[in-house]
C-alpha atoms as a PDB file:
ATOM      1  CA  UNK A   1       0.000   0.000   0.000  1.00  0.00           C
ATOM      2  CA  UNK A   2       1.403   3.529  -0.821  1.00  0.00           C
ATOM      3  CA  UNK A   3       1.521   6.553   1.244  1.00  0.00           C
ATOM      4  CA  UNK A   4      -0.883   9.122   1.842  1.00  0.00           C
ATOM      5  CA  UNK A   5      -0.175  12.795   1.412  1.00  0.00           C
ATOM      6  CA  UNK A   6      -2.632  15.772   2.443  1.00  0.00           C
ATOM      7  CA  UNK A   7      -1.800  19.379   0.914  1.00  0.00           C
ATOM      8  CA  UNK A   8      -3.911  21.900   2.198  1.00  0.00           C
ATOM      9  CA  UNK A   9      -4.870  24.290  -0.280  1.00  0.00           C
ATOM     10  CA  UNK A  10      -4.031  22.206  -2.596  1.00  0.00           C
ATOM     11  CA  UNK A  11      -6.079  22.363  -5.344  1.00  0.00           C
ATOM     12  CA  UNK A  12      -4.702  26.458  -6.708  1.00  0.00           C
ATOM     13  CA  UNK A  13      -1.440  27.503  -6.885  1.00  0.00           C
ATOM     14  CA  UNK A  14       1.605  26.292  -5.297  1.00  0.00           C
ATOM     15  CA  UNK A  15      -0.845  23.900  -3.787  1.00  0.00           C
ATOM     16  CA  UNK A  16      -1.765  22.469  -6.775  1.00  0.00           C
ATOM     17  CA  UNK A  17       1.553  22.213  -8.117  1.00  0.00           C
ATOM     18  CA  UNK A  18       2.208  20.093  -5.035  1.00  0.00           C
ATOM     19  CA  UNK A  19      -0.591  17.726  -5.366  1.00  0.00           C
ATOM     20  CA  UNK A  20       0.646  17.033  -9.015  1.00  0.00           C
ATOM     21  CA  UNK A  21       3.969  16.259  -8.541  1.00  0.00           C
ATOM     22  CA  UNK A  22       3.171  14.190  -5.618  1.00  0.00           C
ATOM     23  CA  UNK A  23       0.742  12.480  -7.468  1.00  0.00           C
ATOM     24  CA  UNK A  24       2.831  11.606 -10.060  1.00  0.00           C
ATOM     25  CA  UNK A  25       5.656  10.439  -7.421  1.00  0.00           C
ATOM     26  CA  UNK A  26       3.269   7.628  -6.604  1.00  0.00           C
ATOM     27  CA  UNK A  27       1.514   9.070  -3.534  1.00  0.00           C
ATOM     28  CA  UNK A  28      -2.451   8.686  -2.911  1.00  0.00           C
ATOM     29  CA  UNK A  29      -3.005  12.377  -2.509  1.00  0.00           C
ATOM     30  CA  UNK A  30      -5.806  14.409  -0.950  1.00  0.00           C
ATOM     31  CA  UNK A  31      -6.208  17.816  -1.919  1.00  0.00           C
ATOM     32  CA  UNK A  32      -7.903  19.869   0.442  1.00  0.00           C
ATOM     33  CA  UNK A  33      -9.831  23.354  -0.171  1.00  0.00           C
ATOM     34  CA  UNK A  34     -11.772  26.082   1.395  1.00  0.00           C
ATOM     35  CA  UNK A  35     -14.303  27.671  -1.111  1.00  0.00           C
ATOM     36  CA  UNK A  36     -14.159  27.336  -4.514  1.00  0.00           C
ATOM     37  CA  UNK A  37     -15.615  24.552  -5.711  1.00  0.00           C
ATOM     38  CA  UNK A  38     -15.734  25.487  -9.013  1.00  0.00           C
ATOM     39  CA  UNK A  39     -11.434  25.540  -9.099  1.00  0.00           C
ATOM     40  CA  UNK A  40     -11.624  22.703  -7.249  1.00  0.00           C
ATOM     41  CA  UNK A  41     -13.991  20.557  -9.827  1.00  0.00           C
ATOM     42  CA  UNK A  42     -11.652  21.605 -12.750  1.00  0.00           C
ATOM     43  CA  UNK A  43      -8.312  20.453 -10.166  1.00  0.00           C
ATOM     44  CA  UNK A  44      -9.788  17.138  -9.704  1.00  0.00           C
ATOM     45  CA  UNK A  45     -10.864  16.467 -13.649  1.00  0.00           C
ATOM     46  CA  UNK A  46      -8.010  17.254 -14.632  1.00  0.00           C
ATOM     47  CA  UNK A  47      -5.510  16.239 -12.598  1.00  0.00           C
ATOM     48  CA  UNK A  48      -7.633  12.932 -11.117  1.00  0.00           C
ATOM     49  CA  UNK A  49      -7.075  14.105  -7.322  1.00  0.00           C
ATOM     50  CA  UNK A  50      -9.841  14.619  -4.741  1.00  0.00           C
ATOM     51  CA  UNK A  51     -10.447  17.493  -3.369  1.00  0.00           C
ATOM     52  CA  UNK A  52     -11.834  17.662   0.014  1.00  0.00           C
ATOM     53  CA  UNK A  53     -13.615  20.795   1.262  1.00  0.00           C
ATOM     54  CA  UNK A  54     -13.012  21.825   5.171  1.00  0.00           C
ATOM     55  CA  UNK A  55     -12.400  24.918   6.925  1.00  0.00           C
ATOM     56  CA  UNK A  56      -8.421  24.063   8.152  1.00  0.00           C
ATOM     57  CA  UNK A  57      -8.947  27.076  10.440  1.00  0.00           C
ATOM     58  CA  UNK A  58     -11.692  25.022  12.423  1.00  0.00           C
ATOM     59  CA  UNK A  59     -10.213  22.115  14.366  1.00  0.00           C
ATOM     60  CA  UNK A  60     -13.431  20.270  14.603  1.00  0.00           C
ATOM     61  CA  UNK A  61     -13.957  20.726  10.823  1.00  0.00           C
ATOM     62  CA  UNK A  62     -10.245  19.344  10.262  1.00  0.00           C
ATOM     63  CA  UNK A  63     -11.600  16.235  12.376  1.00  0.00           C
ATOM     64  CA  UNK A  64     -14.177  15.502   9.904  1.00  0.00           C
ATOM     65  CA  UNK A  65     -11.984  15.970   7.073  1.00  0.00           C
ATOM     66  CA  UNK A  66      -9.345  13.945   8.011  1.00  0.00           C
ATOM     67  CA  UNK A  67     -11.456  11.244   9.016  1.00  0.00           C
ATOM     68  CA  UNK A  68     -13.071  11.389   5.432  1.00  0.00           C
ATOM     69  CA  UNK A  69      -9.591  11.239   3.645  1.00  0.00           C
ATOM     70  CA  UNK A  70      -8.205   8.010   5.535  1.00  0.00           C
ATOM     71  CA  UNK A  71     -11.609   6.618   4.996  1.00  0.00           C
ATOM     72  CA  UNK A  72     -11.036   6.904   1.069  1.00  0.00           C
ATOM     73  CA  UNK A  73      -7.275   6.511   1.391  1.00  0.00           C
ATOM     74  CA  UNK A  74      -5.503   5.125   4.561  1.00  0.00           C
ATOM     75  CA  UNK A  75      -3.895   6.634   7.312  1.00  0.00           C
ATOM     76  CA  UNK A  76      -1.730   9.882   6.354  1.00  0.00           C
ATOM     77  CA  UNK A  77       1.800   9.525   6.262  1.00  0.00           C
ATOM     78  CA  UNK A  78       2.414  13.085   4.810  1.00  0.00           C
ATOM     79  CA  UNK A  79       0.847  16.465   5.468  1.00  0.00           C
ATOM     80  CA  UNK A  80       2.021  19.761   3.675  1.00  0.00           C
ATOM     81  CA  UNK A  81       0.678  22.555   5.053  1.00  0.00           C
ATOM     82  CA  UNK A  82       0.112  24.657   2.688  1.00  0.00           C
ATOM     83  CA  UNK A  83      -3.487  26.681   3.246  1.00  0.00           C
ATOM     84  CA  UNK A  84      -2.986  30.569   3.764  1.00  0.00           C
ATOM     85  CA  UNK A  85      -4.717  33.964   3.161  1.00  0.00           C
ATOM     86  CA  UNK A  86      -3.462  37.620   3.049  1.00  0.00           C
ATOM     87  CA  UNK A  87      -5.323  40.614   3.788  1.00  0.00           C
ATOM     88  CA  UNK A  88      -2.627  43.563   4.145  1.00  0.00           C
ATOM     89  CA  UNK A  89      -2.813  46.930   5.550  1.00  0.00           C
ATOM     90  CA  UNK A  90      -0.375  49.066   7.266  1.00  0.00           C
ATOM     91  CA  UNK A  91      -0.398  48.470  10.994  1.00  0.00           C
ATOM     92  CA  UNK A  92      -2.342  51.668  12.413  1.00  0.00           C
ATOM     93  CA  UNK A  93      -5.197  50.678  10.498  1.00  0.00           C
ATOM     94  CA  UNK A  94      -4.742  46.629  10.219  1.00  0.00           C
ATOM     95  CA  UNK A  95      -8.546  45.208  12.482  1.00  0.00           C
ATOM     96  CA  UNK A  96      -8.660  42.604  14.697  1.00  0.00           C
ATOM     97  CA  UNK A  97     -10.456  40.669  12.522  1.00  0.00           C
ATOM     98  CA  UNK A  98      -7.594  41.065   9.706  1.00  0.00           C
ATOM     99  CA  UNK A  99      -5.075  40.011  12.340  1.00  0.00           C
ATOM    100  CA  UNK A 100      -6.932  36.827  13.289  1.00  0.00           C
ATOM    101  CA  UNK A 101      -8.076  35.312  10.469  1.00  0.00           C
ATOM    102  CA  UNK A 102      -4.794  35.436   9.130  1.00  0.00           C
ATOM    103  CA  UNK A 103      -3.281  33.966  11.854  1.00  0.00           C
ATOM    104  CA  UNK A 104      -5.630  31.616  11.806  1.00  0.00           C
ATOM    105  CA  UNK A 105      -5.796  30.324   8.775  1.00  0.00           C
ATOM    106  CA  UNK A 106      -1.860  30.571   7.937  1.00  0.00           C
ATOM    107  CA  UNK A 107      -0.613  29.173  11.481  1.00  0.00           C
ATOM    108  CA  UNK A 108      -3.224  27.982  13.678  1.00  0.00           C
ATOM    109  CA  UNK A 109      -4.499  25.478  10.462  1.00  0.00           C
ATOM    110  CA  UNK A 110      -0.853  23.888  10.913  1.00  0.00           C
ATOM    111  CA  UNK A 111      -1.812  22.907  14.354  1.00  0.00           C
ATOM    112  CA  UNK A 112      -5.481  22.004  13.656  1.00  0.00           C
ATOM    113  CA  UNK A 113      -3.925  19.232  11.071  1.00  0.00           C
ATOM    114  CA  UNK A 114      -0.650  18.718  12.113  1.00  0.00           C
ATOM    115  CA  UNK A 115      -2.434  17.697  15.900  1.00  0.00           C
ATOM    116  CA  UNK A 116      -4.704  15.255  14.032  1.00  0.00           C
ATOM    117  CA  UNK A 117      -2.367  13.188  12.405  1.00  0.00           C
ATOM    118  CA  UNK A 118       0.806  12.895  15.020  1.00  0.00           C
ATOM    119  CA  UNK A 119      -0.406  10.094  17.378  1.00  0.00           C
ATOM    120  CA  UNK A 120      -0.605   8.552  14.172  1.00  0.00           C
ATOM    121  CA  UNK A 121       2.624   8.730  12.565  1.00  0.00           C
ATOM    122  CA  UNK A 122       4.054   8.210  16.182  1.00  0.00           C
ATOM    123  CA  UNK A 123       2.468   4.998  16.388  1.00  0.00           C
ATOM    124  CA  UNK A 124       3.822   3.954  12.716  1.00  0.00           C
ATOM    125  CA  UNK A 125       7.517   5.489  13.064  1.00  0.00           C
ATOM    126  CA  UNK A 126       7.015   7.297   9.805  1.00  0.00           C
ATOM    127  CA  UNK A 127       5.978  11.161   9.373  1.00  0.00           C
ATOM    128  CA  UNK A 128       6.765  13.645   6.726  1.00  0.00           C
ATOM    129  CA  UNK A 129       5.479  17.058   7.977  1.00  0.00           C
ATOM    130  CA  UNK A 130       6.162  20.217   5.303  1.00  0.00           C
ATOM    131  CA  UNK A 131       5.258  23.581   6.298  1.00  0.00           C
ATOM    132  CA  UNK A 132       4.867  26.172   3.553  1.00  0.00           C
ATOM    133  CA  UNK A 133       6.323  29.412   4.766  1.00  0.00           C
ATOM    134  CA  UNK A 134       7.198  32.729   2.961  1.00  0.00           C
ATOM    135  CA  UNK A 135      10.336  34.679   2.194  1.00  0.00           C
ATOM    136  CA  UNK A 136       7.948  37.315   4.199  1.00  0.00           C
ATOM    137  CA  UNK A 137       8.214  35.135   7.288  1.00  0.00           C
ATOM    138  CA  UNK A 138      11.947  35.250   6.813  1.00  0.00           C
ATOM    139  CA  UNK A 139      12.309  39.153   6.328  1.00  0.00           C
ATOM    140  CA  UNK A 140       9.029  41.130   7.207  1.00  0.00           C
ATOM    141  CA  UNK A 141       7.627  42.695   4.829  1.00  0.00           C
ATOM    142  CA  UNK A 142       5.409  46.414   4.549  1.00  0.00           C
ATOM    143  CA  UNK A 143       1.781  45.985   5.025  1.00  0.00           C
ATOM    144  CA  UNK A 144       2.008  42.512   6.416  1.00  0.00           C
ATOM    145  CA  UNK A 145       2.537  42.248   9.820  1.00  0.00           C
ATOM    146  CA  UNK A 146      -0.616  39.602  10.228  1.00  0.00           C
ATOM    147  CA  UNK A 147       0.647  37.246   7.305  1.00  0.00           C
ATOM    148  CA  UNK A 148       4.912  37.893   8.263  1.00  0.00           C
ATOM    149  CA  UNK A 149       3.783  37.006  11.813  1.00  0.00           C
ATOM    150  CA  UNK A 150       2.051  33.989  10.838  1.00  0.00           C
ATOM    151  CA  UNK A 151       4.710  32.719   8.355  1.00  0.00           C
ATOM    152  CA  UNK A 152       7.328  33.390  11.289  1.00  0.00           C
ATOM    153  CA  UNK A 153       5.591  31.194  13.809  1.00  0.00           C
ATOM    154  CA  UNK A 154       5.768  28.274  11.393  1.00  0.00           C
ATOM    155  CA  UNK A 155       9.332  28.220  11.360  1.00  0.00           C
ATOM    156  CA  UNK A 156       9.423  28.374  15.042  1.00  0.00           C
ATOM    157  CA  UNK A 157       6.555  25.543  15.083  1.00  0.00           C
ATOM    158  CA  UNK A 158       8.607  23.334  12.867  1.00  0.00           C
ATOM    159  CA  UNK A 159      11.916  23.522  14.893  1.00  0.00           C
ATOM    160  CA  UNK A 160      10.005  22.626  17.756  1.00  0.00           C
ATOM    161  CA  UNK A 161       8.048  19.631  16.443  1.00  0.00           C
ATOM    162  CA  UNK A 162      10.922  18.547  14.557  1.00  0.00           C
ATOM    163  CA  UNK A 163      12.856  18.032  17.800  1.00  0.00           C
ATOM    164  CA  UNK A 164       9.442  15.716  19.023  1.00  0.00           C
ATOM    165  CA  UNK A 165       9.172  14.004  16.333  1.00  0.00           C
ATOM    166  CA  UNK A 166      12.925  12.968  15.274  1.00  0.00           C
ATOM    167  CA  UNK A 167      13.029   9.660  17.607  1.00  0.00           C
ATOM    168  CA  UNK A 168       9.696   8.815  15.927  1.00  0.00           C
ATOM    169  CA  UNK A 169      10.910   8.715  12.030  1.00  0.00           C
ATOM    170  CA  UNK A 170       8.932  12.103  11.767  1.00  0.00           C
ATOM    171  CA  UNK A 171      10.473  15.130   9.824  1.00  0.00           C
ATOM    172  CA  UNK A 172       9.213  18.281  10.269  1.00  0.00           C
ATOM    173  CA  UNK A 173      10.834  20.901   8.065  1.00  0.00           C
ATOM    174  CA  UNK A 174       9.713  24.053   6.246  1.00  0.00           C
ATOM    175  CA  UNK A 175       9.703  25.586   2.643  1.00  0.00           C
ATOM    176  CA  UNK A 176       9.543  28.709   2.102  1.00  0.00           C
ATOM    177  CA  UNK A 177       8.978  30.457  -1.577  1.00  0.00           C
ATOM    178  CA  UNK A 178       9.743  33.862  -2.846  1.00  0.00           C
ATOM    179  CA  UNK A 179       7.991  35.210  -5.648  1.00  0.00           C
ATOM    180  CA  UNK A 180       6.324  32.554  -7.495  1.00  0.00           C
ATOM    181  CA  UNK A 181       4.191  32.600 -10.702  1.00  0.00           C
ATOM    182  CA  UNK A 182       0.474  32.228  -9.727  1.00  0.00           C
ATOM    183  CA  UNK A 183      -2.682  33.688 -10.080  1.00  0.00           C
ATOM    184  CA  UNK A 184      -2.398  35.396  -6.804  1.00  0.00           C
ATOM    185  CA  UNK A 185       0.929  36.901  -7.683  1.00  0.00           C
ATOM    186  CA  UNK A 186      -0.209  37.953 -11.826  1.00  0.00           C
ATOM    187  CA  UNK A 187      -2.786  39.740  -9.979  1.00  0.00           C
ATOM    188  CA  UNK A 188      -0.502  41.947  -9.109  1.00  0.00           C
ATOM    189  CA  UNK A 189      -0.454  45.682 -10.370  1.00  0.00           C
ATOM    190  CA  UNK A 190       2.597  45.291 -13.410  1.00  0.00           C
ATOM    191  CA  UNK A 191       4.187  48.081 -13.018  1.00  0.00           C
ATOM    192  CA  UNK A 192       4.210  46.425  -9.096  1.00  0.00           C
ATOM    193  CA  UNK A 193       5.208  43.378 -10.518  1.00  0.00           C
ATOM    194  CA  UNK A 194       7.978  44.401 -12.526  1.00  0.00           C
ATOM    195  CA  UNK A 195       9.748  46.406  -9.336  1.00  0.00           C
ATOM    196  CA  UNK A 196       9.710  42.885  -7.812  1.00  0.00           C
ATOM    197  CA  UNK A 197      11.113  41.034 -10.071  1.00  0.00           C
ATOM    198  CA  UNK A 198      13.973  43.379 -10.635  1.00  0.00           C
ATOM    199  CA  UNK A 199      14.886  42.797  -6.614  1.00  0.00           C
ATOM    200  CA  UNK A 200      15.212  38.593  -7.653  1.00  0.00           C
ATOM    201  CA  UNK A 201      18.770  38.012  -8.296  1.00  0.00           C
ATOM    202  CA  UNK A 202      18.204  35.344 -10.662  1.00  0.00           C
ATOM    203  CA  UNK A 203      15.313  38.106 -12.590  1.00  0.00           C
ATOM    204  CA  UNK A 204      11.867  36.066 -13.065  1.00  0.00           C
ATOM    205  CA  UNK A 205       9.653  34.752 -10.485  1.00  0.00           C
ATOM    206  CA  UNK A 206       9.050  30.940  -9.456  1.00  0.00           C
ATOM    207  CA  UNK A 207       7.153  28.487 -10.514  1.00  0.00           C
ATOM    208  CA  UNK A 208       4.932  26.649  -8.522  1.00  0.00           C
ATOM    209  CA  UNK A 209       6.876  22.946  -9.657  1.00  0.00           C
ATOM    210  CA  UNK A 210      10.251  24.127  -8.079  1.00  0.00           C
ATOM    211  CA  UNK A 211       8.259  24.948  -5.041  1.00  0.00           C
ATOM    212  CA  UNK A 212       6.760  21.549  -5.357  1.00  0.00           C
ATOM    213  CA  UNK A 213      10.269  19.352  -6.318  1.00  0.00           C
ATOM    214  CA  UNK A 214      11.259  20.226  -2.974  1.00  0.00           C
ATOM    215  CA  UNK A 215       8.622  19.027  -1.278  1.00  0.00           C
ATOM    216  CA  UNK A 216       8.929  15.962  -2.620  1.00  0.00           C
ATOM    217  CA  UNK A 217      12.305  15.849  -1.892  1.00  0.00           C
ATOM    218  CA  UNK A 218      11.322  16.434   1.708  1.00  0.00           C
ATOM    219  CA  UNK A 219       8.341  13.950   1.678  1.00  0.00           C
ATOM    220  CA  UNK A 220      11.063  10.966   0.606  1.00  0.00           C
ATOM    221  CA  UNK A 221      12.693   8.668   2.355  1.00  0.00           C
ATOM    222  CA  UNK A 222      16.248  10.309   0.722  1.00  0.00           C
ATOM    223  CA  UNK A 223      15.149  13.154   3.147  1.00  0.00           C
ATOM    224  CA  UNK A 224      15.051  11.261   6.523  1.00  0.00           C
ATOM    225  CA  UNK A 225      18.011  12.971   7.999  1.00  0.00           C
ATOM    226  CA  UNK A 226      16.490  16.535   7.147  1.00  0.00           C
ATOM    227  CA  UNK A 227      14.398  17.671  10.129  1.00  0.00           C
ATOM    228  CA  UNK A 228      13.883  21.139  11.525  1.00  0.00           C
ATOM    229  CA  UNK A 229      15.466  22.727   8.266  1.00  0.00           C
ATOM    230  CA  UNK A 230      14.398  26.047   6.670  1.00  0.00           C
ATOM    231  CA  UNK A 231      14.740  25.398   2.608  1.00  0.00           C
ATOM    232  CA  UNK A 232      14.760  28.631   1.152  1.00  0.00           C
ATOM    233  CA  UNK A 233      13.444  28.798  -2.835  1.00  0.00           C
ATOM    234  CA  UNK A 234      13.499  31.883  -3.735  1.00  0.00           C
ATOM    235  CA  UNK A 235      15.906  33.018  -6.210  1.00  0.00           C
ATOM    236  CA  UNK A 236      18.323  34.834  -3.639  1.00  0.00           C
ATOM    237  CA  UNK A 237      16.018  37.486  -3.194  1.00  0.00           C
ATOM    238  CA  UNK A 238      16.635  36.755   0.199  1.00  0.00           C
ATOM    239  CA  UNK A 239      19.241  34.704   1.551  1.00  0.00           C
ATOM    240  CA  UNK A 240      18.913  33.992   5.397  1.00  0.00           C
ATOM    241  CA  UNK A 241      21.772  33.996   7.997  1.00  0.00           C
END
């Protein structure tokens, strides 16, 4: 029987780029997704994944959705936690609301899922945990102290649970992109766009398969002495100390 991977948000984006290339690694993956159903319909015909829609924000939702996925699949053996918002604004006028639903869904979601699945892997020596961060949870960034904050704790989350989970044959260990080449980032003003990519070293953004190539990297067994480690893919935009 093969292994079962969850990506959260994983039916747009750099999620969806995951689920492929996992796919096509051999894994039984599960695709989660918050809202769209409409994306997520086209995702699944076309790539033959199943999308499963639950809040990740809502730990009781995750329950259900979880339960659903090993019912279809098998116990999971590989999460990548991947699910996350924005919804900038300078500090002095950033809500409450805008701070926690960001935190929510970009950091709290990692716990919600991340809880759900340990006692498993613990019990079957065999874990592959893979936290999508941000280049913004490396260096701050304007506008963003909700989504930087966020990104940030997952590094310090994955340190931590990487230390847990190392006697266990669980690795815990983060990615985290730069620019990449999605919807979410085209939708960006050009002129905006441009003034970015002319601060990326290597001059173009991502794409959404390198992103994903390490993550499967990370989810194989060639990766079982990698635990607690930061991999940064972002074309030396930002290189961390």
């Amino acid at each position: 029987m093969g292994k079962t991977a969850l990506v959260t948000g994983g039916t747009r984006g750099i999620g969806e780029g995951i689920s492929q290339l996992l796919k096509a690694k051999g894994y039984d993956v599960a695709a989660n997704y918050g809202g769209n159903d409409e994306a997520a319909k086209a995702f699944t015909d076309a790539t033959g994944v199943k999308a499963y829609k639950f809040d990740v924000s809502d730990f009781d939702a995750v329950g259900e959705g979880l339960k659903a996925i090993e019912n279809d699949l098998g116990p999971i053996d590989i999460v990548v936690n991947n699910a996350g918002i924005t919804w900038d604004g300078p500090f002095h006028k950033m809500s409450k609301e805008q701070w926690d639903k960001v935190i929510d869904v970009d950091l709290t979601s990692a716990f919600n899922v991340t809880r759900q699945v340990w006692e498993g892997m613990r019990e079957r020596g065999f874990g592959r945990v893979i936290n999508i961060s941000s280049i913004n949870g490396q260096k701050g960034q304007f506008g963003q102290a909700n989504y930087s904050a966020a990104k940030a704790g997952l590094i310090g989350f994955t340190k931590a649970l990487a230390q847990e989970g190392a006697k266990k044959g669980i690795t815990v260990n983060v990615v985290a992109p730069g620019y990449i080449d999605t919807e979410m980032v085209r939708a960006v003003p050009e002129n905006v766009l441009e003034g970015i990519i002319a601060t990326i070293p290597v001059g173009r953004l991502g794409k959404a398969e390198e992103i994903a190539s390490m993550c499967a990297y990370l989810a194989s067994d060639e990766a079982a002495f990698i635990t607690g480690a930061t991999m940064t893919v972002n074309g030396a935009q930002y290189i961390a100390g």
